[in-house]
PDB file of N, CA and C in Angstrom:
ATOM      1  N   UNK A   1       8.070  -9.633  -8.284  1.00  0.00           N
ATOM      2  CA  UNK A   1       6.945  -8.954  -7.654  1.00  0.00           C
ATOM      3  C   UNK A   1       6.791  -9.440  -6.212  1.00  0.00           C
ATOM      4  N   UNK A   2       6.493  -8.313  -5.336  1.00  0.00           N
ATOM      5  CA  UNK A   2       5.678  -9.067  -3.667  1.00  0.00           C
ATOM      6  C   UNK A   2       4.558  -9.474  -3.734  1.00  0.00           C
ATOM      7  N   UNK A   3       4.543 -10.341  -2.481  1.00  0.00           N
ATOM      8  CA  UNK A   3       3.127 -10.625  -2.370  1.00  0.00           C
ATOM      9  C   UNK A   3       2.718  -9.628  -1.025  1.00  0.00           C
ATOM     10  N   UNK A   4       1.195  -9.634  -2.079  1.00  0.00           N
ATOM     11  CA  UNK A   4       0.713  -7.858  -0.588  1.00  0.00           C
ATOM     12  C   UNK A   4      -0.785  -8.319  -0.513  1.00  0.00           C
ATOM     13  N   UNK A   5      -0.413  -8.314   1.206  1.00  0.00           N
ATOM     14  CA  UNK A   5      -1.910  -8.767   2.082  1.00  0.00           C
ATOM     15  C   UNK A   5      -2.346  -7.282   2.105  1.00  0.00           C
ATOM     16  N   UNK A   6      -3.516  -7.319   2.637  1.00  0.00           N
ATOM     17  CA  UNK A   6      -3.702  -5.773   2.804  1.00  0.00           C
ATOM     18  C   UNK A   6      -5.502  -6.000   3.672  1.00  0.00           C
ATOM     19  N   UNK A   7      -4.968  -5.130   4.785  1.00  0.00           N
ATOM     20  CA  UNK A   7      -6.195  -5.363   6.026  1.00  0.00           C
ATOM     21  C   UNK A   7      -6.994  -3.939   5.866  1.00  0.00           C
ATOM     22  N   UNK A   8      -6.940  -3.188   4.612  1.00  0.00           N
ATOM     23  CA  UNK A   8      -7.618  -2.113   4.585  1.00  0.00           C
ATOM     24  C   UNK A   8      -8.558  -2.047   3.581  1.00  0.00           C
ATOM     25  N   UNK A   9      -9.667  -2.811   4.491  1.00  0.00           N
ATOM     26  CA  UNK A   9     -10.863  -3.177   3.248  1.00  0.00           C
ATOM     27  C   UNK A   9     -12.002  -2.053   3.278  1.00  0.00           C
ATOM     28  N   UNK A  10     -11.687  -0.656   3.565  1.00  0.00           N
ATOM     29  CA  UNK A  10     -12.805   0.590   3.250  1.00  0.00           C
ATOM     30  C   UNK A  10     -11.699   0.731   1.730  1.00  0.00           C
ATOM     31  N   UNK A  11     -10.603   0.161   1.284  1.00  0.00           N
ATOM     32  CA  UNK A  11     -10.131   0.685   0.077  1.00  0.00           C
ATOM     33  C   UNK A  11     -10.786  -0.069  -1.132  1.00  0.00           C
ATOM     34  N   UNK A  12     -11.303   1.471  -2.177  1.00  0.00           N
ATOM     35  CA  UNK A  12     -11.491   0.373  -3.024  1.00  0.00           C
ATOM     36  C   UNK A  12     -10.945  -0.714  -4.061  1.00  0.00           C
ATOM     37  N   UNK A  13      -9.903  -0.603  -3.381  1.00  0.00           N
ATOM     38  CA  UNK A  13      -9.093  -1.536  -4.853  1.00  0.00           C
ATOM     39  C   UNK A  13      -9.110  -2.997  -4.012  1.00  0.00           C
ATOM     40  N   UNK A  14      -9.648  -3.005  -2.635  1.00  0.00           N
ATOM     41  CA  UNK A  14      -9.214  -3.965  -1.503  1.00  0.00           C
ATOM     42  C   UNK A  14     -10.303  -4.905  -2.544  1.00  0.00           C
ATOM     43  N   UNK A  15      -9.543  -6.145  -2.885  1.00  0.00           N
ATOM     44  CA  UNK A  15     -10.500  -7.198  -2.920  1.00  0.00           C
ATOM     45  C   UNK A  15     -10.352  -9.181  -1.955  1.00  0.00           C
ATOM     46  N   UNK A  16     -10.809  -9.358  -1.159  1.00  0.00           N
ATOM     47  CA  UNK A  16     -10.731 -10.182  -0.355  1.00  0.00           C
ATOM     48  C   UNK A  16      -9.209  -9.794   0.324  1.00  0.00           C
ATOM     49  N   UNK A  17      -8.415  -8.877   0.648  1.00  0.00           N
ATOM     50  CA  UNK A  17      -7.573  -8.614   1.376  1.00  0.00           C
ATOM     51  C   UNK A  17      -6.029  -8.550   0.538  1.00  0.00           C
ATOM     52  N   UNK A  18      -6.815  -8.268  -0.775  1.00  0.00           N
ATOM     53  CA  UNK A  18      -5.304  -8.684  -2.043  1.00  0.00           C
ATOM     54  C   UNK A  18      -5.903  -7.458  -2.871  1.00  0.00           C
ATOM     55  N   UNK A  19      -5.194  -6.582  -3.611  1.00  0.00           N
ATOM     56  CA  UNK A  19      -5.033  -5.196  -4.227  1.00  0.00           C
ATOM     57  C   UNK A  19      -5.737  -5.914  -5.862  1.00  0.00           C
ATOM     58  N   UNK A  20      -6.859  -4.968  -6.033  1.00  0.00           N
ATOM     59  CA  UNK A  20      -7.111  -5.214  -7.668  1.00  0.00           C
ATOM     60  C   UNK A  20      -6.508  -3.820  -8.649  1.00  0.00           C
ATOM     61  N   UNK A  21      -5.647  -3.269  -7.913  1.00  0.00           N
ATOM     62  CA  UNK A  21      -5.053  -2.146  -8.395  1.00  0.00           C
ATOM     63  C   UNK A  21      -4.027  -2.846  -9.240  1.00  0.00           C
ATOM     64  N   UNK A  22      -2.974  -3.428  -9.352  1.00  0.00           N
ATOM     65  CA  UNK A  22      -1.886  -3.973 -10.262  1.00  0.00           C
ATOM     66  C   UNK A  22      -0.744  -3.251  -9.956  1.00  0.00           C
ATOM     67  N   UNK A  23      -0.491  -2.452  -8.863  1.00  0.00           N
ATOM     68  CA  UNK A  23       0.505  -1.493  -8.424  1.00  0.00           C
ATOM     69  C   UNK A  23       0.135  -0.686  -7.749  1.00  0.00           C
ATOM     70  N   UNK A  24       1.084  -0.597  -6.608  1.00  0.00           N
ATOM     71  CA  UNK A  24       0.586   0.588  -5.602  1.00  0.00           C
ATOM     72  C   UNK A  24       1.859   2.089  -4.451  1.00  0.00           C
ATOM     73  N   UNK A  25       1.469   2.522  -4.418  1.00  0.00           N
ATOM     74  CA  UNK A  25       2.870   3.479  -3.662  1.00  0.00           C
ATOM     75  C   UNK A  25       2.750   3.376  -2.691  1.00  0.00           C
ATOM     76  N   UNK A  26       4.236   3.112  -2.110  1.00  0.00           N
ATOM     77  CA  UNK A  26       4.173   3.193  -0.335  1.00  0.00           C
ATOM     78  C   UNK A  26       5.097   4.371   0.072  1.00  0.00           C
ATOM     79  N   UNK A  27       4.447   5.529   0.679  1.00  0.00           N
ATOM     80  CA  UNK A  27       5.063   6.662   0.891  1.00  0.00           C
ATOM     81  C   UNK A  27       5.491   6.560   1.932  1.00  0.00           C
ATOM     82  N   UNK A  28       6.058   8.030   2.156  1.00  0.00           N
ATOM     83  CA  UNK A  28       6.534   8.077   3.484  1.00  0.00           C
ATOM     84  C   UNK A  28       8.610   7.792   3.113  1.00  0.00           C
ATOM     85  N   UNK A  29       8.628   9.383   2.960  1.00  0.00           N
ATOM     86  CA  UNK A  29      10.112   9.294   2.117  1.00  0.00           C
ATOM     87  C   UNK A  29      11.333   9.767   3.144  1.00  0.00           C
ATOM     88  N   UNK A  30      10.778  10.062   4.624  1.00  0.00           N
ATOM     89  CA  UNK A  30      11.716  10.258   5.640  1.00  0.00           C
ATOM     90  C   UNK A  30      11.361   9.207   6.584  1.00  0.00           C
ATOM     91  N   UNK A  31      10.689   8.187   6.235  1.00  0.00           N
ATOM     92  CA  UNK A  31      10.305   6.858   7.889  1.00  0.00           C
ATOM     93  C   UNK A  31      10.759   6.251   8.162  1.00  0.00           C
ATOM     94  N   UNK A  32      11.225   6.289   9.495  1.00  0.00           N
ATOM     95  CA  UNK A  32      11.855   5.573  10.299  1.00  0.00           C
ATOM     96  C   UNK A  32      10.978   4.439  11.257  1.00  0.00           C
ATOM     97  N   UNK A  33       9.855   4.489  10.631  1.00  0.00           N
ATOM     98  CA  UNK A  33       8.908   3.354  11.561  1.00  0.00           C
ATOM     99  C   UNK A  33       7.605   3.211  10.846  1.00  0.00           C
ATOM    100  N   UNK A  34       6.925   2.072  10.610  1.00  0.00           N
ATOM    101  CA  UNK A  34       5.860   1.782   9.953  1.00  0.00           C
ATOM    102  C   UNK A  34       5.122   3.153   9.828  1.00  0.00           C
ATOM    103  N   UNK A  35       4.564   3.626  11.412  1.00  0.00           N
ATOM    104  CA  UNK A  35       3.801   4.471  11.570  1.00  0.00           C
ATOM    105  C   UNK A  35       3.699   5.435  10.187  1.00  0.00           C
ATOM    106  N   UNK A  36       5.065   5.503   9.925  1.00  0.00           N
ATOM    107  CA  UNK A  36       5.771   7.183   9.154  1.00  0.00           C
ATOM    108  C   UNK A  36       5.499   6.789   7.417  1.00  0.00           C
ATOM    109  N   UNK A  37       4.739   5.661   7.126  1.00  0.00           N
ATOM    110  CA  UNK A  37       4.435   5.157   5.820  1.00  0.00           C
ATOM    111  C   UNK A  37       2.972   5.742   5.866  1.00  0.00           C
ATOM    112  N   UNK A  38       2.708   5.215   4.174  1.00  0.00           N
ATOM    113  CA  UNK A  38       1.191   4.893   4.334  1.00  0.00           C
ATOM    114  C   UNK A  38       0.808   4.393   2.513  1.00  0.00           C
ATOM    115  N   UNK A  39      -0.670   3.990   2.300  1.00  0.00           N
ATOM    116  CA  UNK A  39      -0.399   3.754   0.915  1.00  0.00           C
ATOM    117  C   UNK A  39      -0.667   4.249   0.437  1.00  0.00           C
ATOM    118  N   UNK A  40      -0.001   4.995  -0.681  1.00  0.00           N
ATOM    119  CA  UNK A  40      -0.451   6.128  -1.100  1.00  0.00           C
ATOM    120  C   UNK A  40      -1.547   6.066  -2.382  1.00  0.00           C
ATOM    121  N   UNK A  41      -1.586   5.225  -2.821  1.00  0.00           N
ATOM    122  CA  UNK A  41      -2.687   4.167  -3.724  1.00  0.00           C
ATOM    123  C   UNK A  41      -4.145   4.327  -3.145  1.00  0.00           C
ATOM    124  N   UNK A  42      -4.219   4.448  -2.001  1.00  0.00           N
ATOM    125  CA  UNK A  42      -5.387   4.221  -1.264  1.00  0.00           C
ATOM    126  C   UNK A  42      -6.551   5.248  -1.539  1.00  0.00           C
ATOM    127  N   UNK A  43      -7.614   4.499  -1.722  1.00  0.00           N
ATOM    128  CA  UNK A  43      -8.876   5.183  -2.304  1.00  0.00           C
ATOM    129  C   UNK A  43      -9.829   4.388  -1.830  1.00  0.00           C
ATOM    130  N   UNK A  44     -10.640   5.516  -0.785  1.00  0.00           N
ATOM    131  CA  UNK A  44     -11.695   5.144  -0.136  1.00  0.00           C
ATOM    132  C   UNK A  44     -13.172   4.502  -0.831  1.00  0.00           C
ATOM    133  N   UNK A  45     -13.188   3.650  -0.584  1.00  0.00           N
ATOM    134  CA  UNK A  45     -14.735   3.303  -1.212  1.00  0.00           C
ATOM    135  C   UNK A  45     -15.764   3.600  -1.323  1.00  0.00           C
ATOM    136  N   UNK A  46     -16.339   4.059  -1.752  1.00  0.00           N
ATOM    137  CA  UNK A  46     -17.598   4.861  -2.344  1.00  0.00           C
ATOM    138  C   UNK A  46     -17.121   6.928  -2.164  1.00  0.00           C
ATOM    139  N   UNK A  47     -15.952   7.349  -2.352  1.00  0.00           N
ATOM    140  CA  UNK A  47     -15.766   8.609  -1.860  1.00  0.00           C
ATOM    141  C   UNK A  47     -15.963   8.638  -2.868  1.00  0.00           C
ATOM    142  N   UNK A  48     -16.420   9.925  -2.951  1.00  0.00           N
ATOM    143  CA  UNK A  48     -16.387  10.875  -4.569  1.00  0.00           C
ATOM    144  C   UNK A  48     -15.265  10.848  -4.930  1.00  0.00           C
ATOM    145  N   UNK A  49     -14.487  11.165  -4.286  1.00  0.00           N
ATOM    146  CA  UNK A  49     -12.532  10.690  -5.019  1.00  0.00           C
ATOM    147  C   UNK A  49     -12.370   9.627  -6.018  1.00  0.00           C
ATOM    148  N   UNK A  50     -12.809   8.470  -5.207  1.00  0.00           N
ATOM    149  CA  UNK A  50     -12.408   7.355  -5.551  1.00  0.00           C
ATOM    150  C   UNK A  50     -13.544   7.208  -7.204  1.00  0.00           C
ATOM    151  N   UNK A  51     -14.684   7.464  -7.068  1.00  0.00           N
ATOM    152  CA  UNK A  51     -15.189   7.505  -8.467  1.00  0.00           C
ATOM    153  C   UNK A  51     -14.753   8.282  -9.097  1.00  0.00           C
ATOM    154  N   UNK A  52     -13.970   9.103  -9.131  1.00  0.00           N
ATOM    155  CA  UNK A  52     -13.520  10.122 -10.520  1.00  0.00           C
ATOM    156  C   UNK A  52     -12.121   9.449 -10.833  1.00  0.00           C
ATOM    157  N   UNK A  53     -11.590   9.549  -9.833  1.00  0.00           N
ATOM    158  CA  UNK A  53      -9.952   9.286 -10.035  1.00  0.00           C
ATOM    159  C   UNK A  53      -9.397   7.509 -10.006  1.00  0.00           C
ATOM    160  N   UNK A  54     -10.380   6.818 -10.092  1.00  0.00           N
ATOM    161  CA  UNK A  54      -9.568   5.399  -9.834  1.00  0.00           C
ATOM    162  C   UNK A  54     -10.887   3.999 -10.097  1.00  0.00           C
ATOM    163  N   UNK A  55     -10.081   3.317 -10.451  1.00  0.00           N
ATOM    164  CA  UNK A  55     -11.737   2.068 -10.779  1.00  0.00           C
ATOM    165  C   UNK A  55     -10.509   0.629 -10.860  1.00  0.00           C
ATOM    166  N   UNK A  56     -11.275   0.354 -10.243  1.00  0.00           N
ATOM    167  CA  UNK A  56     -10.899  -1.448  -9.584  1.00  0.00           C
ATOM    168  C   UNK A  56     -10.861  -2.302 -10.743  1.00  0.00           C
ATOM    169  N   UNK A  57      -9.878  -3.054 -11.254  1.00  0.00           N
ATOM    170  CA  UNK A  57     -10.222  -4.200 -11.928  1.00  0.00           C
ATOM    171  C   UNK A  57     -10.710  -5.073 -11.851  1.00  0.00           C
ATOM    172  N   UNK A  58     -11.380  -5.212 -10.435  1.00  0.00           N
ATOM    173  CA  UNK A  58     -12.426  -6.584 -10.161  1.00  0.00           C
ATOM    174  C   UNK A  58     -12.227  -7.772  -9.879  1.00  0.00           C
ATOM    175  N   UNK A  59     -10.868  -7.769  -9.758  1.00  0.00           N
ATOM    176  CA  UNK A  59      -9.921  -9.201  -9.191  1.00  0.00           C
ATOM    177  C   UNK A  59      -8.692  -8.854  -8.356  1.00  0.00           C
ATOM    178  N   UNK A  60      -8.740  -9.382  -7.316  1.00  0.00           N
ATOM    179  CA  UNK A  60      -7.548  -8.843  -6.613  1.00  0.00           C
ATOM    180  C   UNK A  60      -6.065  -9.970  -6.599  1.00  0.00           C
ATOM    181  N   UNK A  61      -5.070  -9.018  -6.621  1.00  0.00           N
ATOM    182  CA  UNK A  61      -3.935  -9.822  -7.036  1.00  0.00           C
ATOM    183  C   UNK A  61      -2.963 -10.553  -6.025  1.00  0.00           C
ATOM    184  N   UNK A  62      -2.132 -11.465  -5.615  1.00  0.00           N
ATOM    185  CA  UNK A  62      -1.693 -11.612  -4.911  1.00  0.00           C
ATOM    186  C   UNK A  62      -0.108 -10.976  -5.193  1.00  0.00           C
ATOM    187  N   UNK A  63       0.581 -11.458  -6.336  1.00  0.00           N
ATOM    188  CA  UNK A  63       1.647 -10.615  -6.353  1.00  0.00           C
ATOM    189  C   UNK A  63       1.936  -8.995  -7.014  1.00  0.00           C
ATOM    190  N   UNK A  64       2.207  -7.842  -6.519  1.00  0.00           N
ATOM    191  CA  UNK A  64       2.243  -6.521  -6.830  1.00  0.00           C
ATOM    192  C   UNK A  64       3.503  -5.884  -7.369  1.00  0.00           C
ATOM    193  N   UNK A  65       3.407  -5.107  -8.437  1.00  0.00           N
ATOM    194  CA  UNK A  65       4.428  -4.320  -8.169  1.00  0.00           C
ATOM    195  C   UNK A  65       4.407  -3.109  -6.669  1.00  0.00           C
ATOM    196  N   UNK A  66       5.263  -2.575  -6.622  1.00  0.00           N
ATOM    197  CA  UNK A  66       5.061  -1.764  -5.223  1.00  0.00           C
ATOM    198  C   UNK A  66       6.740  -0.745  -5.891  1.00  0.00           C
ATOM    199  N   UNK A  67       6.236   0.248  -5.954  1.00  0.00           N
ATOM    200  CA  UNK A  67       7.021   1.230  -5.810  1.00  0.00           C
ATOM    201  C   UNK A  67       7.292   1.969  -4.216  1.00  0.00           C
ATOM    202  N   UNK A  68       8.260   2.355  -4.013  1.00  0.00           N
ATOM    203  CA  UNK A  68       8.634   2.367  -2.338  1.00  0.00           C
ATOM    204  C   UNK A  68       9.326   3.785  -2.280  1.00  0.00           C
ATOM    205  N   UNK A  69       8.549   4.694  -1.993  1.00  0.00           N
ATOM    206  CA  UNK A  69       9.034   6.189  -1.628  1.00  0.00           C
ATOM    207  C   UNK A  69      10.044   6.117  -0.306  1.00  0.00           C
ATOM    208  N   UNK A  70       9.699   4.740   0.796  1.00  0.00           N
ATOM    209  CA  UNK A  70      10.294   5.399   2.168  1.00  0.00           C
ATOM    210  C   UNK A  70      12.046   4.930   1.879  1.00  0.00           C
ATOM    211  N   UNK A  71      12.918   5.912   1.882  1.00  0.00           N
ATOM    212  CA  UNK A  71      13.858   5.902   1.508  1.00  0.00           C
ATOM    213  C   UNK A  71      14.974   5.299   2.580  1.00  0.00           C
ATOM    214  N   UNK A  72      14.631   5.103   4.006  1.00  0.00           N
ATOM    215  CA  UNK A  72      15.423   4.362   4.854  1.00  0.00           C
ATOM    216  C   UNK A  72      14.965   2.699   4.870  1.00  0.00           C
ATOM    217  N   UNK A  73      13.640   2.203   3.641  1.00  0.00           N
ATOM    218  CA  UNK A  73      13.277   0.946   3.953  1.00  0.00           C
ATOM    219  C   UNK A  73      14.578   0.270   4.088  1.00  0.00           C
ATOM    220  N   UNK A  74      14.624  -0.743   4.628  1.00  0.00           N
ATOM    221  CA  UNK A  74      15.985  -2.307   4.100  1.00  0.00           C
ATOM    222  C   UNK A  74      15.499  -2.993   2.708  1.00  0.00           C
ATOM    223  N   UNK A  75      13.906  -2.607   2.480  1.00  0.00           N
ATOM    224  CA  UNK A  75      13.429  -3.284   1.368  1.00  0.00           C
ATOM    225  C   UNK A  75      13.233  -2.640  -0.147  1.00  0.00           C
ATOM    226  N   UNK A  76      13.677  -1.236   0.108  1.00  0.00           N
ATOM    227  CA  UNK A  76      13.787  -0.397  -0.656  1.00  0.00           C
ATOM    228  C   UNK A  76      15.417  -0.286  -1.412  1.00  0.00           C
ATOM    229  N   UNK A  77      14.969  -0.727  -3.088  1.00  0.00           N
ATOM    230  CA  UNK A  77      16.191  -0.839  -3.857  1.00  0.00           C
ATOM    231  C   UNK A  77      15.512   0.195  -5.002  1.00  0.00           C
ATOM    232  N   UNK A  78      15.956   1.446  -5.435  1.00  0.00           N
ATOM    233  CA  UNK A  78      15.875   2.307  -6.744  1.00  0.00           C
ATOM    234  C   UNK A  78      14.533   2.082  -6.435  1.00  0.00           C
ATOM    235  N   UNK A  79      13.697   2.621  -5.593  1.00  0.00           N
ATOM    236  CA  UNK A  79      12.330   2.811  -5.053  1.00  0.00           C
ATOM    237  C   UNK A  79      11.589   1.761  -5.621  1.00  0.00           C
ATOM    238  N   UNK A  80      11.818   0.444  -5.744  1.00  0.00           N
ATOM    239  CA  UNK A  80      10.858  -0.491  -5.579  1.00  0.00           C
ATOM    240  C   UNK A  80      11.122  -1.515  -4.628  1.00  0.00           C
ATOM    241  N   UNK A  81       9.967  -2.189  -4.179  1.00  0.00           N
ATOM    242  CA  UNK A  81       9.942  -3.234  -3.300  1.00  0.00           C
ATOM    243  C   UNK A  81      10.232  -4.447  -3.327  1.00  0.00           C
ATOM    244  N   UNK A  82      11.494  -5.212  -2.385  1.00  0.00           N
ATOM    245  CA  UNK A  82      12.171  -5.852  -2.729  1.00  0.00           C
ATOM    246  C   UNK A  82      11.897  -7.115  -1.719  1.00  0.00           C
ATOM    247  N   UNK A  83      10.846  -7.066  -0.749  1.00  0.00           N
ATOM    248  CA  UNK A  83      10.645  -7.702   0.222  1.00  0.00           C
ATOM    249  C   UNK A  83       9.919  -8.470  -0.283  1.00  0.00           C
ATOM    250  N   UNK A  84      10.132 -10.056   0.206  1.00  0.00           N
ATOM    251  CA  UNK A  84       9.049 -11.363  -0.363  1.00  0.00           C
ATOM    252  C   UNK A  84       7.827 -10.900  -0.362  1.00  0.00           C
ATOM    253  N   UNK A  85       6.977 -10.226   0.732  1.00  0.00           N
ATOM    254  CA  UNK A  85       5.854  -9.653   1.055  1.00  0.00           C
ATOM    255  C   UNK A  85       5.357  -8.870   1.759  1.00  0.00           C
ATOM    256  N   UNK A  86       4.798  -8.044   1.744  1.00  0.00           N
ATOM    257  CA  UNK A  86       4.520  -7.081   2.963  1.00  0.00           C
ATOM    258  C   UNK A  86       2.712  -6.938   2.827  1.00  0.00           C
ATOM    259  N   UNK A  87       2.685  -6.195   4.274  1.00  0.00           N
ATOM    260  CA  UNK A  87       1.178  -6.462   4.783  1.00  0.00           C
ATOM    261  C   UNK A  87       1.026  -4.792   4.515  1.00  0.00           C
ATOM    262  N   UNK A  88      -0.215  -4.508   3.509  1.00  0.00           N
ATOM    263  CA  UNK A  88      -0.688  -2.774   4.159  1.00  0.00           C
ATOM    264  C   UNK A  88      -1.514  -2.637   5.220  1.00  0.00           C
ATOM    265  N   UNK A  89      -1.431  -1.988   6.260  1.00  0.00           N
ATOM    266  CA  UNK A  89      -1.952  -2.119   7.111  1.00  0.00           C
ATOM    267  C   UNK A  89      -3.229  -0.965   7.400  1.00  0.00           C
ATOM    268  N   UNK A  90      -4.747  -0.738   7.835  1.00  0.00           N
ATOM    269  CA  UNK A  90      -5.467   0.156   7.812  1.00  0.00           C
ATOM    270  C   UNK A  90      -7.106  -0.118   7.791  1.00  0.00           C
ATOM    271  N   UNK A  91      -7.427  -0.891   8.667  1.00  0.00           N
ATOM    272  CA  UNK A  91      -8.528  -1.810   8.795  1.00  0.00           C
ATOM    273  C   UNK A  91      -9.752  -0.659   8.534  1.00  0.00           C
ATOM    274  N   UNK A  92      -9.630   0.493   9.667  1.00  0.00           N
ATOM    275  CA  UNK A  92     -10.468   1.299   9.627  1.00  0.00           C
ATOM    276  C   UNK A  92     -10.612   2.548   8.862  1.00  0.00           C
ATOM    277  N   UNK A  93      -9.627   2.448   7.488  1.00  0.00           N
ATOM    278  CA  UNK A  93      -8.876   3.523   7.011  1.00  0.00           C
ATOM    279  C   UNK A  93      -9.951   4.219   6.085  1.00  0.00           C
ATOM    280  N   UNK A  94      -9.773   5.564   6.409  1.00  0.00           N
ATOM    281  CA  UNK A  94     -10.371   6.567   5.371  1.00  0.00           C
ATOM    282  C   UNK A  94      -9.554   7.295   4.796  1.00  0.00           C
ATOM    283  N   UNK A  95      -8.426   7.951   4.855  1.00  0.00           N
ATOM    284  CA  UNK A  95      -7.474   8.519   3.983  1.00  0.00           C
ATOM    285  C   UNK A  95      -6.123   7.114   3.838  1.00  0.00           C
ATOM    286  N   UNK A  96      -5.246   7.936   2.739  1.00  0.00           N
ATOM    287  CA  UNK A  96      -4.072   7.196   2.749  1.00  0.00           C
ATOM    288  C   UNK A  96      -3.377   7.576   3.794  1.00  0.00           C
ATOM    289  N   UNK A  97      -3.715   8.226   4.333  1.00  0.00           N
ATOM    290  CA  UNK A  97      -2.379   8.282   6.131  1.00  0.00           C
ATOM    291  C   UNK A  97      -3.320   7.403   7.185  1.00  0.00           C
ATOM    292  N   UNK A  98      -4.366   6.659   7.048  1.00  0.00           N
ATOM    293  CA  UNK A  98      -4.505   5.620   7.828  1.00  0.00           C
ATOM    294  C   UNK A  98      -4.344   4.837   7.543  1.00  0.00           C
ATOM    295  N   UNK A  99      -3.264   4.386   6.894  1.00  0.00           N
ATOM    296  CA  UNK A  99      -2.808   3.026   5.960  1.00  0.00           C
ATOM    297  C   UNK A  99      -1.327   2.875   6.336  1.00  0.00           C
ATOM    298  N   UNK A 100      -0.474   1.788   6.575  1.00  0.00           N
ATOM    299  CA  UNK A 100       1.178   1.794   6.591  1.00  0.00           C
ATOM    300  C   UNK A 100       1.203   0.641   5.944  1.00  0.00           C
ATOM    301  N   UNK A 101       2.886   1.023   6.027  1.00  0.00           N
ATOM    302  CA  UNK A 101       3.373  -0.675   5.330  1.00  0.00           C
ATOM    303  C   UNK A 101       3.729  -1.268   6.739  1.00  0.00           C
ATOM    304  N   UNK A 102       3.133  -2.284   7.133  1.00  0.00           N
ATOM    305  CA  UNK A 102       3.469  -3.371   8.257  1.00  0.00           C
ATOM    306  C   UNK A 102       4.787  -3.891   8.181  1.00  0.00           C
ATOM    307  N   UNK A 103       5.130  -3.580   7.194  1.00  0.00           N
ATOM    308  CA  UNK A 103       6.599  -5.123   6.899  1.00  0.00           C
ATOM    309  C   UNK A 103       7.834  -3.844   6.542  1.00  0.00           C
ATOM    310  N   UNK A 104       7.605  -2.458   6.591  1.00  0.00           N
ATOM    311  CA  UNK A 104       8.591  -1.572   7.003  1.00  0.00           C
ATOM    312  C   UNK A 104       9.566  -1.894   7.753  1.00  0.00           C
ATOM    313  N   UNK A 105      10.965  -1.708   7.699  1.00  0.00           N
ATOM    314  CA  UNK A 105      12.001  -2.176   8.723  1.00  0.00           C
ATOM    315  C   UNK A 105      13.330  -1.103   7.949  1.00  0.00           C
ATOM    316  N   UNK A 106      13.541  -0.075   9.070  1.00  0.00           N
ATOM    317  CA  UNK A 106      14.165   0.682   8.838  1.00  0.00           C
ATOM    318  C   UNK A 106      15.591   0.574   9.316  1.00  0.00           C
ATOM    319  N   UNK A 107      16.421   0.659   8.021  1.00  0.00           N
ATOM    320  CA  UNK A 107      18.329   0.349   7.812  1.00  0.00           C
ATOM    321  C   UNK A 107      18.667   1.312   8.407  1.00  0.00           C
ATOM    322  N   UNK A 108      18.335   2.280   9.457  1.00  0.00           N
ATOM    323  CA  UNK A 108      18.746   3.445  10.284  1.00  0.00           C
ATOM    324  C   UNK A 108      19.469   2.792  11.003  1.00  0.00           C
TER     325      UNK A 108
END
């Protein structure tokens, strides 16, 4: 498993900067640069979305599974994440396209 920081605390699974989700998707299946990611896990806090479709376990984790859609990662093996750790990035984020993977590094 990685370990995943994550600076996108409008999410609700964000707990002290570590995912209480237990797994999360990092899209973005043609990116060639962080920008071109995002998490696709991501669920805004208090949205009506986020109460129907998703509920926090209440502890946030340090190591994740991470399934990995972006198909040029270097860290991407049979779409999971293979990198010691990566950062999600999205401080001010309200959708999942204001979110990336920081630790993206594209084998292009």
């Amino acid at each position: 498993m990685t370990i995943l920081t994550c600076s996108a605390t409008t999410c609700l699974y964000n707990e002290n900067h570590l995912c209480s989700r237990g797994e999360i998707e990092v899209t973005g299946e043609q990116a060639k640069s962080p920008d071109e990611t995002a998490c696709g896990s991501f669920r805004e806090r208090g949205s009506s979305a986020s109460n129907s479709t998703g509920s926090s376990s209440g502890c946030g984790c340090e190591k994740i599974q991470i399934d990995c859609k972006a198909q040029e990662c270097t860290y991407n093996s049979s779409c999971k994440c293979t990198a010691a750790a990566i950062d999600i990035a999205g401080q001010k984020a309200i959708t999942s396209q204001d979110t990336k993977c920081g630790t993206f590094s594209c084998q292009c």
